[in-house]
PDB file of N, CA and C in Angstrom:
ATOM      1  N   UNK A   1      -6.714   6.200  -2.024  1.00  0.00           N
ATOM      2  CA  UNK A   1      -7.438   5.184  -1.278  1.00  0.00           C
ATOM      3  C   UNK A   1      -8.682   4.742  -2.046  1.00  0.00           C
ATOM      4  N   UNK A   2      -9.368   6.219  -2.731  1.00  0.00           N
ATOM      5  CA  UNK A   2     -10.458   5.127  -3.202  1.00  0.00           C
ATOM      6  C   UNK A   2     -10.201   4.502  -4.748  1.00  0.00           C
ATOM      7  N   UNK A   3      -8.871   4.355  -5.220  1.00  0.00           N
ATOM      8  CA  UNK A   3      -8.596   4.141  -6.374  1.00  0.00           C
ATOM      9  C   UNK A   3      -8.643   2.370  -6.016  1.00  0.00           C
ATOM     10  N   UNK A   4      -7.575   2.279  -4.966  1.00  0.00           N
ATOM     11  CA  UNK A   4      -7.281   1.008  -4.344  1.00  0.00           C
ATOM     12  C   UNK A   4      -8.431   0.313  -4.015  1.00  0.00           C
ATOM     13  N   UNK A   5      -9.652   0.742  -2.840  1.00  0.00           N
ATOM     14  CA  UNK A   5     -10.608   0.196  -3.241  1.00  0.00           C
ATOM     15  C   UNK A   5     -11.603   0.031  -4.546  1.00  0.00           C
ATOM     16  N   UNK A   6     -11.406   0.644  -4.634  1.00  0.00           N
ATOM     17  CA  UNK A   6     -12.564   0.598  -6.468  1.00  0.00           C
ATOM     18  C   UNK A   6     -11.552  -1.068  -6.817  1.00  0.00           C
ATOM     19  N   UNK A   7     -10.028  -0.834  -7.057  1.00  0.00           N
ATOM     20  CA  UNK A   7      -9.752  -2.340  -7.413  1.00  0.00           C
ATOM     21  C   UNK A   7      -9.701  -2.979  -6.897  1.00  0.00           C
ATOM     22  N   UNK A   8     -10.038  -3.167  -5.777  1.00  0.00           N
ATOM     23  CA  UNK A   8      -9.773  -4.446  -4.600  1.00  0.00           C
ATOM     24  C   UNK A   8     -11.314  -4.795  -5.124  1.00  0.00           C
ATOM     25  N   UNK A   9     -12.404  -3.765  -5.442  1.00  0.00           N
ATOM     26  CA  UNK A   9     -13.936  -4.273  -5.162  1.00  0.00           C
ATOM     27  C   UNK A   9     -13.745  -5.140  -6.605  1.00  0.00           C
ATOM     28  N   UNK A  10     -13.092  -5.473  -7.663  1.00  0.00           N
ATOM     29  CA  UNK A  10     -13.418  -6.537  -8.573  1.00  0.00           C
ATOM     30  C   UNK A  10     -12.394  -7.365  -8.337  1.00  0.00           C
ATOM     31  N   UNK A  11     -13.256  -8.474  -8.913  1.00  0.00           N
ATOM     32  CA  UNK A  11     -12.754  -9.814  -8.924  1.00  0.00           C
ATOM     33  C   UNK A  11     -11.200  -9.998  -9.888  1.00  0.00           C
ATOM     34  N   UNK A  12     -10.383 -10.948  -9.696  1.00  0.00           N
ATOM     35  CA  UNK A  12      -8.898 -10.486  -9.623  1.00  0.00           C
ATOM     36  C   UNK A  12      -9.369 -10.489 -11.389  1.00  0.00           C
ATOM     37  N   UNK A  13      -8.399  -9.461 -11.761  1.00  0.00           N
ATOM     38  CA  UNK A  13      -8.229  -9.078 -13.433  1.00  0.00           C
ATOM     39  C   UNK A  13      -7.750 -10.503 -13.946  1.00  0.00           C
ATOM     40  N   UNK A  14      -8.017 -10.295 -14.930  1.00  0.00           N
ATOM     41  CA  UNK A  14      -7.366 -11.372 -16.202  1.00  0.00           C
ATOM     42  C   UNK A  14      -6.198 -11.028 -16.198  1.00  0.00           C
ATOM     43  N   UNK A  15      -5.548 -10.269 -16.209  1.00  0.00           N
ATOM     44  CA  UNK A  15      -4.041  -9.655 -16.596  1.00  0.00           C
ATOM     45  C   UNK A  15      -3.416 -10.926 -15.336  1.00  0.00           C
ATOM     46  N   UNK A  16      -3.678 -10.538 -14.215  1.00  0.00           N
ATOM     47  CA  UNK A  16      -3.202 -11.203 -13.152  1.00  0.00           C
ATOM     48  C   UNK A  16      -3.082 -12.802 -13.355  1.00  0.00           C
ATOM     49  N   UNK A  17      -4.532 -13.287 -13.795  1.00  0.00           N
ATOM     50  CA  UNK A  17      -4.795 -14.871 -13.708  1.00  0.00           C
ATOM     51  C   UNK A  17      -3.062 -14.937 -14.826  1.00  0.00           C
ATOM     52  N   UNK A  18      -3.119 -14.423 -15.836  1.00  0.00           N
ATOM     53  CA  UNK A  18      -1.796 -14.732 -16.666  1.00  0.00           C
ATOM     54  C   UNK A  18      -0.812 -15.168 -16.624  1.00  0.00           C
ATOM     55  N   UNK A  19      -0.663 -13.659 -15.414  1.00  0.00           N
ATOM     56  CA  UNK A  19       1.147 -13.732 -14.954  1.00  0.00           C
ATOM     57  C   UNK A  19       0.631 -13.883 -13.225  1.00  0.00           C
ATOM     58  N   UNK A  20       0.333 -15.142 -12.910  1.00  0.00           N
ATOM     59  CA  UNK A  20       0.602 -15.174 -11.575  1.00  0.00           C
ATOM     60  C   UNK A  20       2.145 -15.519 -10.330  1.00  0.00           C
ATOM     61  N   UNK A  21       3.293 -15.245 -11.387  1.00  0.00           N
ATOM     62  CA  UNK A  21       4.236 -14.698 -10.493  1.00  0.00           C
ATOM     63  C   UNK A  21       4.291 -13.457 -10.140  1.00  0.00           C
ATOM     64  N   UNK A  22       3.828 -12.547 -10.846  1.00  0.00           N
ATOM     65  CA  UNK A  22       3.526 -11.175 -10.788  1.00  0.00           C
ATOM     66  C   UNK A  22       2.264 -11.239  -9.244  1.00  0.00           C
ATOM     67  N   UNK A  23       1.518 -11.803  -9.323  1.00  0.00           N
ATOM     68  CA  UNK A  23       0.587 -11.997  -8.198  1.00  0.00           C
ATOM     69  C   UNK A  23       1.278 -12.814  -6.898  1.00  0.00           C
ATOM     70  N   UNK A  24       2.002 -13.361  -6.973  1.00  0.00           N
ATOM     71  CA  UNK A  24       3.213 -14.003  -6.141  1.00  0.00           C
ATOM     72  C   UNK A  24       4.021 -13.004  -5.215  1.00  0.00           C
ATOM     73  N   UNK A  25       4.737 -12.475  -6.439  1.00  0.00           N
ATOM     74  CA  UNK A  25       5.747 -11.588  -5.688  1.00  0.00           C
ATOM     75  C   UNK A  25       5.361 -10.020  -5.063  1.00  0.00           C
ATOM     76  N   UNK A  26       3.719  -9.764  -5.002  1.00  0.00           N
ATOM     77  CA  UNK A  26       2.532  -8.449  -4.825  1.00  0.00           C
ATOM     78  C   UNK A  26       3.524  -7.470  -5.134  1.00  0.00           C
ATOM     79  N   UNK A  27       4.073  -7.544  -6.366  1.00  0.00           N
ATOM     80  CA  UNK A  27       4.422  -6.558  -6.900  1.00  0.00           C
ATOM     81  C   UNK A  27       3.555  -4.942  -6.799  1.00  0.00           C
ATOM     82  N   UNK A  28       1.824  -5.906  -7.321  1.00  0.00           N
ATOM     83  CA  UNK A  28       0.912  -4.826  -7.257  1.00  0.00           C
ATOM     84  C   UNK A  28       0.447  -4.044  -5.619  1.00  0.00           C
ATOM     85  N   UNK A  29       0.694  -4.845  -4.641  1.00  0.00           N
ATOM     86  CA  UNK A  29       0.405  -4.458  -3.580  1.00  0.00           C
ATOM     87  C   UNK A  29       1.968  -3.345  -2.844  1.00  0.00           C
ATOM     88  N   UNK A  30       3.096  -3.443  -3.873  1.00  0.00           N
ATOM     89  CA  UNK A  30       3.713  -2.767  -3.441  1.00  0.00           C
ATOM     90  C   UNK A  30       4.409  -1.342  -4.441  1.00  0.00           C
ATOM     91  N   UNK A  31       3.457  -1.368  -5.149  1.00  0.00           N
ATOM     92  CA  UNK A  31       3.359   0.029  -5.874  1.00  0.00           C
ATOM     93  C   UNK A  31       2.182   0.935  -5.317  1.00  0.00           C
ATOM     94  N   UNK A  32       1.273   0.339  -5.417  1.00  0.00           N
ATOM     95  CA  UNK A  32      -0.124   0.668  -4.957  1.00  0.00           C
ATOM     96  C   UNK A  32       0.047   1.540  -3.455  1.00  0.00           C
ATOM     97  N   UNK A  33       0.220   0.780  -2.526  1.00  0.00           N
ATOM     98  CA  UNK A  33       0.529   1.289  -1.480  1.00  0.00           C
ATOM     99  C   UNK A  33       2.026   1.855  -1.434  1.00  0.00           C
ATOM    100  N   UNK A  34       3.222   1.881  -1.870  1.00  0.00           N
ATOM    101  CA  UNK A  34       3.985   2.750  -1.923  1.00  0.00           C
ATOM    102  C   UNK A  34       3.847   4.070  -2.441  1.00  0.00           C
ATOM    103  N   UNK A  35       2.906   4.177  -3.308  1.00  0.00           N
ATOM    104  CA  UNK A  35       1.996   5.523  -4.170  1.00  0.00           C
ATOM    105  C   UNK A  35       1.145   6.276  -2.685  1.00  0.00           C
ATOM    106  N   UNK A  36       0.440   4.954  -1.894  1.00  0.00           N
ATOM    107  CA  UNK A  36      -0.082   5.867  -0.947  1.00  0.00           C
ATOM    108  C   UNK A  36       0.772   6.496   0.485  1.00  0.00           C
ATOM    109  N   UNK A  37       1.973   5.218   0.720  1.00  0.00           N
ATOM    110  CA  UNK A  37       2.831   6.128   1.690  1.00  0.00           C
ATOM    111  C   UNK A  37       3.163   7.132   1.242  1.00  0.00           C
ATOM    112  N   UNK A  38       3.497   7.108  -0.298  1.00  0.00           N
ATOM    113  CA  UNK A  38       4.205   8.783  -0.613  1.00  0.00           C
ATOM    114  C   UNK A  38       3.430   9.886  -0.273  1.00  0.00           C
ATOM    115  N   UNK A  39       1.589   9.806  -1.091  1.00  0.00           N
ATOM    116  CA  UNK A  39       0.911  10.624  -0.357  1.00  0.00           C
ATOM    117  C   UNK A  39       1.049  11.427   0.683  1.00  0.00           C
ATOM    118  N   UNK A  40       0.790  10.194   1.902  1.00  0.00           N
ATOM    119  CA  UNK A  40       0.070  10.341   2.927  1.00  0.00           C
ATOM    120  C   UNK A  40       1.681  11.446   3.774  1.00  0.00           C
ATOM    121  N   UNK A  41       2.773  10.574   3.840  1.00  0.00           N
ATOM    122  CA  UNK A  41       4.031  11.352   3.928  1.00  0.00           C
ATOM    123  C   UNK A  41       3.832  12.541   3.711  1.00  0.00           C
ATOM    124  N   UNK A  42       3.815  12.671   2.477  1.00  0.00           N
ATOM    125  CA  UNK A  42       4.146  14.296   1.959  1.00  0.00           C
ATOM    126  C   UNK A  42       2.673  15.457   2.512  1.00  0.00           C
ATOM    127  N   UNK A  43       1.956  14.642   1.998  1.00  0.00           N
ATOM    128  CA  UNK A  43       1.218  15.383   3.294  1.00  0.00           C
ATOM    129  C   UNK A  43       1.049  16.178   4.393  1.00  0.00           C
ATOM    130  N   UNK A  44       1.831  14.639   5.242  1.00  0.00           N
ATOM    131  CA  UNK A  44       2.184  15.050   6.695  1.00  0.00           C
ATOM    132  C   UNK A  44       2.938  15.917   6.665  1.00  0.00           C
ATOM    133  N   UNK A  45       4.026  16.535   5.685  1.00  0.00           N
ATOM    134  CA  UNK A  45       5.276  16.867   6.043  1.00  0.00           C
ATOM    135  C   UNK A  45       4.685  18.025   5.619  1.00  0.00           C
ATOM    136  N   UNK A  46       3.807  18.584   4.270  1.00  0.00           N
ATOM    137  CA  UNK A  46       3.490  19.910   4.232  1.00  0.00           C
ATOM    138  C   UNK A  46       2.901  20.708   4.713  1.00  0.00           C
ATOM    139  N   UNK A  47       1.647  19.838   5.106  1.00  0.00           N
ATOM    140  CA  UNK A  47       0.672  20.604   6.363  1.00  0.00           C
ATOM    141  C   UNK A  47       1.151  20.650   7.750  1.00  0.00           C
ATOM    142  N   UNK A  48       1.685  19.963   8.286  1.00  0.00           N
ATOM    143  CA  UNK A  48       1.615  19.719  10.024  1.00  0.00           C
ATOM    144  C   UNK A  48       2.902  19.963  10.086  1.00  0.00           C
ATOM    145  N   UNK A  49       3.165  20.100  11.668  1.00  0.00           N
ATOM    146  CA  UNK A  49       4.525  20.412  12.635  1.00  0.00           C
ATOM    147  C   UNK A  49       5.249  19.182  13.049  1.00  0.00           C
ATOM    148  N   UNK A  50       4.789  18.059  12.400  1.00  0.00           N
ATOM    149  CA  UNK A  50       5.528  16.889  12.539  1.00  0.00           C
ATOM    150  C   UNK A  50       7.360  16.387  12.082  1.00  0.00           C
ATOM    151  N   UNK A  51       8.071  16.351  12.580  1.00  0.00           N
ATOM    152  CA  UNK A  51       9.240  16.010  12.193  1.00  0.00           C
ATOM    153  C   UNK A  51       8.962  14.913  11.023  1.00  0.00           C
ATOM    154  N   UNK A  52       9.847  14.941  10.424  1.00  0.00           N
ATOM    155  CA  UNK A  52      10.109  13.800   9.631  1.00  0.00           C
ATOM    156  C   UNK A  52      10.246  12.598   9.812  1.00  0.00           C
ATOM    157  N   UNK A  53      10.605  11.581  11.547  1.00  0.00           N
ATOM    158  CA  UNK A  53      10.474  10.384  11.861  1.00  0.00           C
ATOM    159  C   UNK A  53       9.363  10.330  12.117  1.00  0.00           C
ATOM    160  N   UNK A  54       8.333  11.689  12.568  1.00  0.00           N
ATOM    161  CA  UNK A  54       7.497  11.059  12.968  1.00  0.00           C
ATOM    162  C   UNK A  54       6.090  11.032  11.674  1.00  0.00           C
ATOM    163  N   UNK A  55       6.317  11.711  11.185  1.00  0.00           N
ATOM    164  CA  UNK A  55       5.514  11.718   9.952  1.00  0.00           C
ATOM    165  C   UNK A  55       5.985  10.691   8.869  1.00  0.00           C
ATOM    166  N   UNK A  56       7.301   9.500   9.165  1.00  0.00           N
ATOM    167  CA  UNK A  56       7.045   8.509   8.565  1.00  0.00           C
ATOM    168  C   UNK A  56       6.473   7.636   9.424  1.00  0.00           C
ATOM    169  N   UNK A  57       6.179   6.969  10.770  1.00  0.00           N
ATOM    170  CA  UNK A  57       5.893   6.455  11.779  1.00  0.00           C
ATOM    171  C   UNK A  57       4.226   6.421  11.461  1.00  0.00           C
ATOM    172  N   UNK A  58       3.852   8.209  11.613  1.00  0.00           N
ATOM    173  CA  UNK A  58       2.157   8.037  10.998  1.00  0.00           C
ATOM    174  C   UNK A  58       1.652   7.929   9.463  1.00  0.00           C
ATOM    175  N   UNK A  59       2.472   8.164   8.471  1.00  0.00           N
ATOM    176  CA  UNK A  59       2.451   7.715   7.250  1.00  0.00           C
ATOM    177  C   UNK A  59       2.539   6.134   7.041  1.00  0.00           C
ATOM    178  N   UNK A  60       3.311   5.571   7.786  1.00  0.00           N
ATOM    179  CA  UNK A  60       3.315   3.934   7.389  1.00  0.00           C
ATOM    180  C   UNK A  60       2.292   3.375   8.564  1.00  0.00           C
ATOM    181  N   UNK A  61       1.872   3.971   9.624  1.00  0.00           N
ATOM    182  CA  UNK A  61       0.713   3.363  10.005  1.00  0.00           C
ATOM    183  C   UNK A  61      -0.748   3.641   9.721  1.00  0.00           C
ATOM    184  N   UNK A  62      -0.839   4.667   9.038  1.00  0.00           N
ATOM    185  CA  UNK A  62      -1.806   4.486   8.005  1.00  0.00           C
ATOM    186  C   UNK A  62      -1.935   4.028   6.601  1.00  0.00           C
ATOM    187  N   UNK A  63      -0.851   3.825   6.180  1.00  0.00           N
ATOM    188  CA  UNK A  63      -0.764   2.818   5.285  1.00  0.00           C
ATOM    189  C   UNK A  63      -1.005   1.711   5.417  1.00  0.00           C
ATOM    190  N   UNK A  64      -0.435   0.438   6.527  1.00  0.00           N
ATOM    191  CA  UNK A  64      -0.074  -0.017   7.004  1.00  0.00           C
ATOM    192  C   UNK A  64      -2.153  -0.934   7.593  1.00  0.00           C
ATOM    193  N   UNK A  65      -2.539   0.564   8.238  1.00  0.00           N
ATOM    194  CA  UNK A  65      -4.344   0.334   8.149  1.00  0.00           C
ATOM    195  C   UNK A  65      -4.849   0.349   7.149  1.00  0.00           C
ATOM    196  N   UNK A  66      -4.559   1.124   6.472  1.00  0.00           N
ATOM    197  CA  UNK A  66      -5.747   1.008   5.450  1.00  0.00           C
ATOM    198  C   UNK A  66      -5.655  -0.250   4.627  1.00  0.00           C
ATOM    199  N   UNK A  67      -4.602  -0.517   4.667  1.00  0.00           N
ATOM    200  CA  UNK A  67      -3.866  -2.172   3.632  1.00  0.00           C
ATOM    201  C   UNK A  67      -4.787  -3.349   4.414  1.00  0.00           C
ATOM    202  N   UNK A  68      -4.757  -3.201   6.115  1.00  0.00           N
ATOM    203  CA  UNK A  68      -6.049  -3.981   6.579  1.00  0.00           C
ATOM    204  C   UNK A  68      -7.322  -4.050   6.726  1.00  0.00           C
ATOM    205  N   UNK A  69      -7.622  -2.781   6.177  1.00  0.00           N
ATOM    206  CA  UNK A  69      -9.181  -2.308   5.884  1.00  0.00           C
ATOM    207  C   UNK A  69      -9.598  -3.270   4.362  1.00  0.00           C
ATOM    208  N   UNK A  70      -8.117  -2.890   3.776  1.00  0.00           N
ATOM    209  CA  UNK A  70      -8.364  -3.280   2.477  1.00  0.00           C
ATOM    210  C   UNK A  70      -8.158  -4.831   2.079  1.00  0.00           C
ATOM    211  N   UNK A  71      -7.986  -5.341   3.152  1.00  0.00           N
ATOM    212  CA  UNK A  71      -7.958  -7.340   2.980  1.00  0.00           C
ATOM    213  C   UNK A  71      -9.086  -7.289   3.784  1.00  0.00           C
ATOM    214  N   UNK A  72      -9.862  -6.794   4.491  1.00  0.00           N
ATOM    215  CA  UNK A  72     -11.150  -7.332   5.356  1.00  0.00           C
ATOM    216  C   UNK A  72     -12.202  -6.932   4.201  1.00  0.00           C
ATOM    217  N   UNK A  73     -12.015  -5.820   3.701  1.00  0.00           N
ATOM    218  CA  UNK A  73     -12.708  -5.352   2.338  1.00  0.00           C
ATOM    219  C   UNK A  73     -13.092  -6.562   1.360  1.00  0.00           C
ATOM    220  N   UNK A  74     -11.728  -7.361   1.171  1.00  0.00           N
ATOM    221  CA  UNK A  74     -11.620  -8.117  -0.218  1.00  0.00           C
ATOM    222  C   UNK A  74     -12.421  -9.517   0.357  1.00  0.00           C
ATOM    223  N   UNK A  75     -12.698 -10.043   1.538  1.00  0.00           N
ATOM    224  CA  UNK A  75     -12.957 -10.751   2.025  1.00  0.00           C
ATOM    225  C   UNK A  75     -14.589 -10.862   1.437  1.00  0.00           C
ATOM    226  N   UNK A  76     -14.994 -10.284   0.920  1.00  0.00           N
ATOM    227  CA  UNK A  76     -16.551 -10.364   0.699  1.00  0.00           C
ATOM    228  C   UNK A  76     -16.632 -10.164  -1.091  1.00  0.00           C
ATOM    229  N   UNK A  77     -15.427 -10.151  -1.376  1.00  0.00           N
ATOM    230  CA  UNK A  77     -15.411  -9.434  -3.160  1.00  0.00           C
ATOM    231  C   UNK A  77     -15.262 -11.145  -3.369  1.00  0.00           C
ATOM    232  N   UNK A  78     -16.402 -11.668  -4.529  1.00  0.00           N
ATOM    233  CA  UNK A  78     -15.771 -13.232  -5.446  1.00  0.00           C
ATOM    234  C   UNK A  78     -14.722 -12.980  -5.617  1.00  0.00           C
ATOM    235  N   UNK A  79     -14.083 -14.086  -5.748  1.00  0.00           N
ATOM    236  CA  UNK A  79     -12.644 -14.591  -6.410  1.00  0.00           C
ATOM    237  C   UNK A  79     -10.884 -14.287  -5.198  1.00  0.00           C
ATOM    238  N   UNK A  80     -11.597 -13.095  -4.366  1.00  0.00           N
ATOM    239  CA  UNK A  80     -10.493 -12.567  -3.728  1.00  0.00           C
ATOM    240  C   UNK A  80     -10.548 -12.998  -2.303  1.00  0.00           C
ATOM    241  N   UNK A  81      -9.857 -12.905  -1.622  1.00  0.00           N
ATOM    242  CA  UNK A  81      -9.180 -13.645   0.140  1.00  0.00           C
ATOM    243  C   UNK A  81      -8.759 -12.691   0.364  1.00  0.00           C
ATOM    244  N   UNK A  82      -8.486 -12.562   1.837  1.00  0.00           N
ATOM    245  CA  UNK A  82      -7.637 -11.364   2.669  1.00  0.00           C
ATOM    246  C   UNK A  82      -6.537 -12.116   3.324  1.00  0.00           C
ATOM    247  N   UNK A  83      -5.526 -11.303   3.195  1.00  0.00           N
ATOM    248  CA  UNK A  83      -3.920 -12.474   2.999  1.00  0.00           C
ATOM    249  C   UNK A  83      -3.043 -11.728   3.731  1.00  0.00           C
ATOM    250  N   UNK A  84      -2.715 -11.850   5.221  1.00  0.00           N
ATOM    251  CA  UNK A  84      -1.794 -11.286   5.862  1.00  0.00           C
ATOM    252  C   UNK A  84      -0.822 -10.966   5.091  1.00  0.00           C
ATOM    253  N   UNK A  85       0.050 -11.820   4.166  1.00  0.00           N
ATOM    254  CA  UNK A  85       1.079 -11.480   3.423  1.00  0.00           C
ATOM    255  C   UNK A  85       0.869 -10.265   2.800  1.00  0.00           C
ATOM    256  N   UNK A  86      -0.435  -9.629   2.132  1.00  0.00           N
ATOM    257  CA  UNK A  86      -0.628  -8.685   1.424  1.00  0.00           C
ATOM    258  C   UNK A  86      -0.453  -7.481   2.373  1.00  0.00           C
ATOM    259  N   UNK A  87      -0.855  -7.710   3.619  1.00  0.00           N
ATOM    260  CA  UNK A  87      -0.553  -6.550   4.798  1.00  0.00           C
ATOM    261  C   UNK A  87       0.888  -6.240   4.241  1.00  0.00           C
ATOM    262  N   UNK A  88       1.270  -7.159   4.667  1.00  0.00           N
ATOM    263  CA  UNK A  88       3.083  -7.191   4.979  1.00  0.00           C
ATOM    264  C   UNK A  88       3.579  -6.835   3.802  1.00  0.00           C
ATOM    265  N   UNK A  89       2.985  -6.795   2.450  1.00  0.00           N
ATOM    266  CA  UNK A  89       3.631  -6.639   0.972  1.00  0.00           C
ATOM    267  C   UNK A  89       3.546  -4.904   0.911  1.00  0.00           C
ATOM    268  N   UNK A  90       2.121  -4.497   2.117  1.00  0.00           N
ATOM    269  CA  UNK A  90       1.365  -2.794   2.133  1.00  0.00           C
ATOM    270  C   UNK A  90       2.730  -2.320   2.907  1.00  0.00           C
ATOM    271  N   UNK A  91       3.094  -2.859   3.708  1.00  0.00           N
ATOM    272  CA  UNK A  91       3.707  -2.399   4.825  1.00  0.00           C
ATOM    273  C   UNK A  91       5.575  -1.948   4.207  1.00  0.00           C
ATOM    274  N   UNK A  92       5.752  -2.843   3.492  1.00  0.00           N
ATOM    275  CA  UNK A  92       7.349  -3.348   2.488  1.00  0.00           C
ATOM    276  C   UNK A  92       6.787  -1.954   1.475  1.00  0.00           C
ATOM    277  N   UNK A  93       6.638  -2.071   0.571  1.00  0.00           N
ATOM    278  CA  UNK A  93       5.897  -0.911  -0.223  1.00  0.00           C
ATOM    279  C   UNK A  93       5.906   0.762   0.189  1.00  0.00           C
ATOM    280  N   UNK A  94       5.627   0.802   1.879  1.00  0.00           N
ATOM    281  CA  UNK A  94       5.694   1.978   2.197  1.00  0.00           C
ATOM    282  C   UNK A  94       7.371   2.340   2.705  1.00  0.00           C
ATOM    283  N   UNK A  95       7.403   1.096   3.196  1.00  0.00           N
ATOM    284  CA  UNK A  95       9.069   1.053   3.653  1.00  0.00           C
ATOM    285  C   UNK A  95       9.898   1.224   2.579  1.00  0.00           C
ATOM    286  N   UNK A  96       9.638   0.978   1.223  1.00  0.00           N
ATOM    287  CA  UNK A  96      10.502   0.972   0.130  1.00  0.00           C
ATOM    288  C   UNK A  96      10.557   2.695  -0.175  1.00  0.00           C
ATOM    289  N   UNK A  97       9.348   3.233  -0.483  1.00  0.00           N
ATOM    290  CA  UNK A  97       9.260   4.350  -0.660  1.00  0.00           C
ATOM    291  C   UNK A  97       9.593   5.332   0.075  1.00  0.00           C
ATOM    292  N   UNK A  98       9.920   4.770   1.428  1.00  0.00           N
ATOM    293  CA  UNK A  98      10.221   5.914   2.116  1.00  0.00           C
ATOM    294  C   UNK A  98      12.104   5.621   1.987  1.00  0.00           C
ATOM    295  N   UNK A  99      12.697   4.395   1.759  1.00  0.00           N
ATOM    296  CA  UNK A  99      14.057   4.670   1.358  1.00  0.00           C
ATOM    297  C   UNK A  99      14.487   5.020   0.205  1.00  0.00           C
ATOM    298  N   UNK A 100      13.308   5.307  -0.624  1.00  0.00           N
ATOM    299  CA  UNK A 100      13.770   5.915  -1.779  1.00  0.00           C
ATOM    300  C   UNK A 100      13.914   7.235  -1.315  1.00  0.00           C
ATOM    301  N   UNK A 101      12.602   7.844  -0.772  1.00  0.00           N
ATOM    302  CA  UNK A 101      12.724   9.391  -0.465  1.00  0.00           C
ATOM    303  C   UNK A 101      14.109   9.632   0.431  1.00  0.00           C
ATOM    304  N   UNK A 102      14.700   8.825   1.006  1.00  0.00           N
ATOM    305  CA  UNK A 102      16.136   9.352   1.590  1.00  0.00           C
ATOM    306  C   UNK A 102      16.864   9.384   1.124  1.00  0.00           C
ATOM    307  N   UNK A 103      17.039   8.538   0.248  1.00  0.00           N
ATOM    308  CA  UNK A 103      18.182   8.057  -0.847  1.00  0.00           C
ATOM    309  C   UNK A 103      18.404   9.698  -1.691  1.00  0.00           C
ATOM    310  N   UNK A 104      17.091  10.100  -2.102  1.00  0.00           N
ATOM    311  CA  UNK A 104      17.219  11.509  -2.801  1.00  0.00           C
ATOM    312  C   UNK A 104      17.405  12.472  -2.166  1.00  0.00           C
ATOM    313  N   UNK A 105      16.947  12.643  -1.245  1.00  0.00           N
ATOM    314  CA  UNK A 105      16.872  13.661  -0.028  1.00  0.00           C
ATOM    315  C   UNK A 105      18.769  13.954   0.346  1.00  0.00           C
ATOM    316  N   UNK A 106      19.687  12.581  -0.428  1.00  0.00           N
ATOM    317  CA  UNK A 106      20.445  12.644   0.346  1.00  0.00           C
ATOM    318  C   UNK A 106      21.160  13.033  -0.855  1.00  0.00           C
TER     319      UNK A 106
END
């Protein structure tokens, strides 16, 4: 989390201005936060008595927040906007990662 903010707090990279299909398709918003559903998941699943639906349920809704912490965040950084889509790119991201973890699991 505070990796994500530290980059949300600068103004969008040069790398980005470049390749803005890459900024299009929030590729970056769905690694980023798929890195943190994995976290937050595995987490849940090592410490606590939570089943596994439900420790993806609170894993992607804290993902899911913090991704809106983190567009109300960007809202005050130059150069950057807070972009429902980017929610929804946080939200896809955690959902991806968690069908990867089944896919192996299986």
């Amino acid at each position: 989390m505070a990796l994500i903010f530290w980059l949300s707090s600068r103004s969008v990279p040069e790398t980005l201005k470049h390749f803005p299909i890459i900024a299009k398709l929030k590729v970056v918003h769905l690694i980023e936060y798929g890195v943190l559903y994995f976290l937050c998941w595995f987490a849940i699943v090592r410490t606590t008595a939570y089943r596994r639906h439900e420790a993806f349920i609170l894993a992607l809704t804290i993902t899911v927040l913090y991704g809106c912490t983190d567009e109300f965040h960007q809202i005050f950084v130059p150069q950057r906007t807070a972009r429902i889509s980017d929610i929804v790119a946080d939200g896809v991201g955690g959902l991806l990662t968690q069908a990867g973890i089944s896919a192996l699991r299986k």
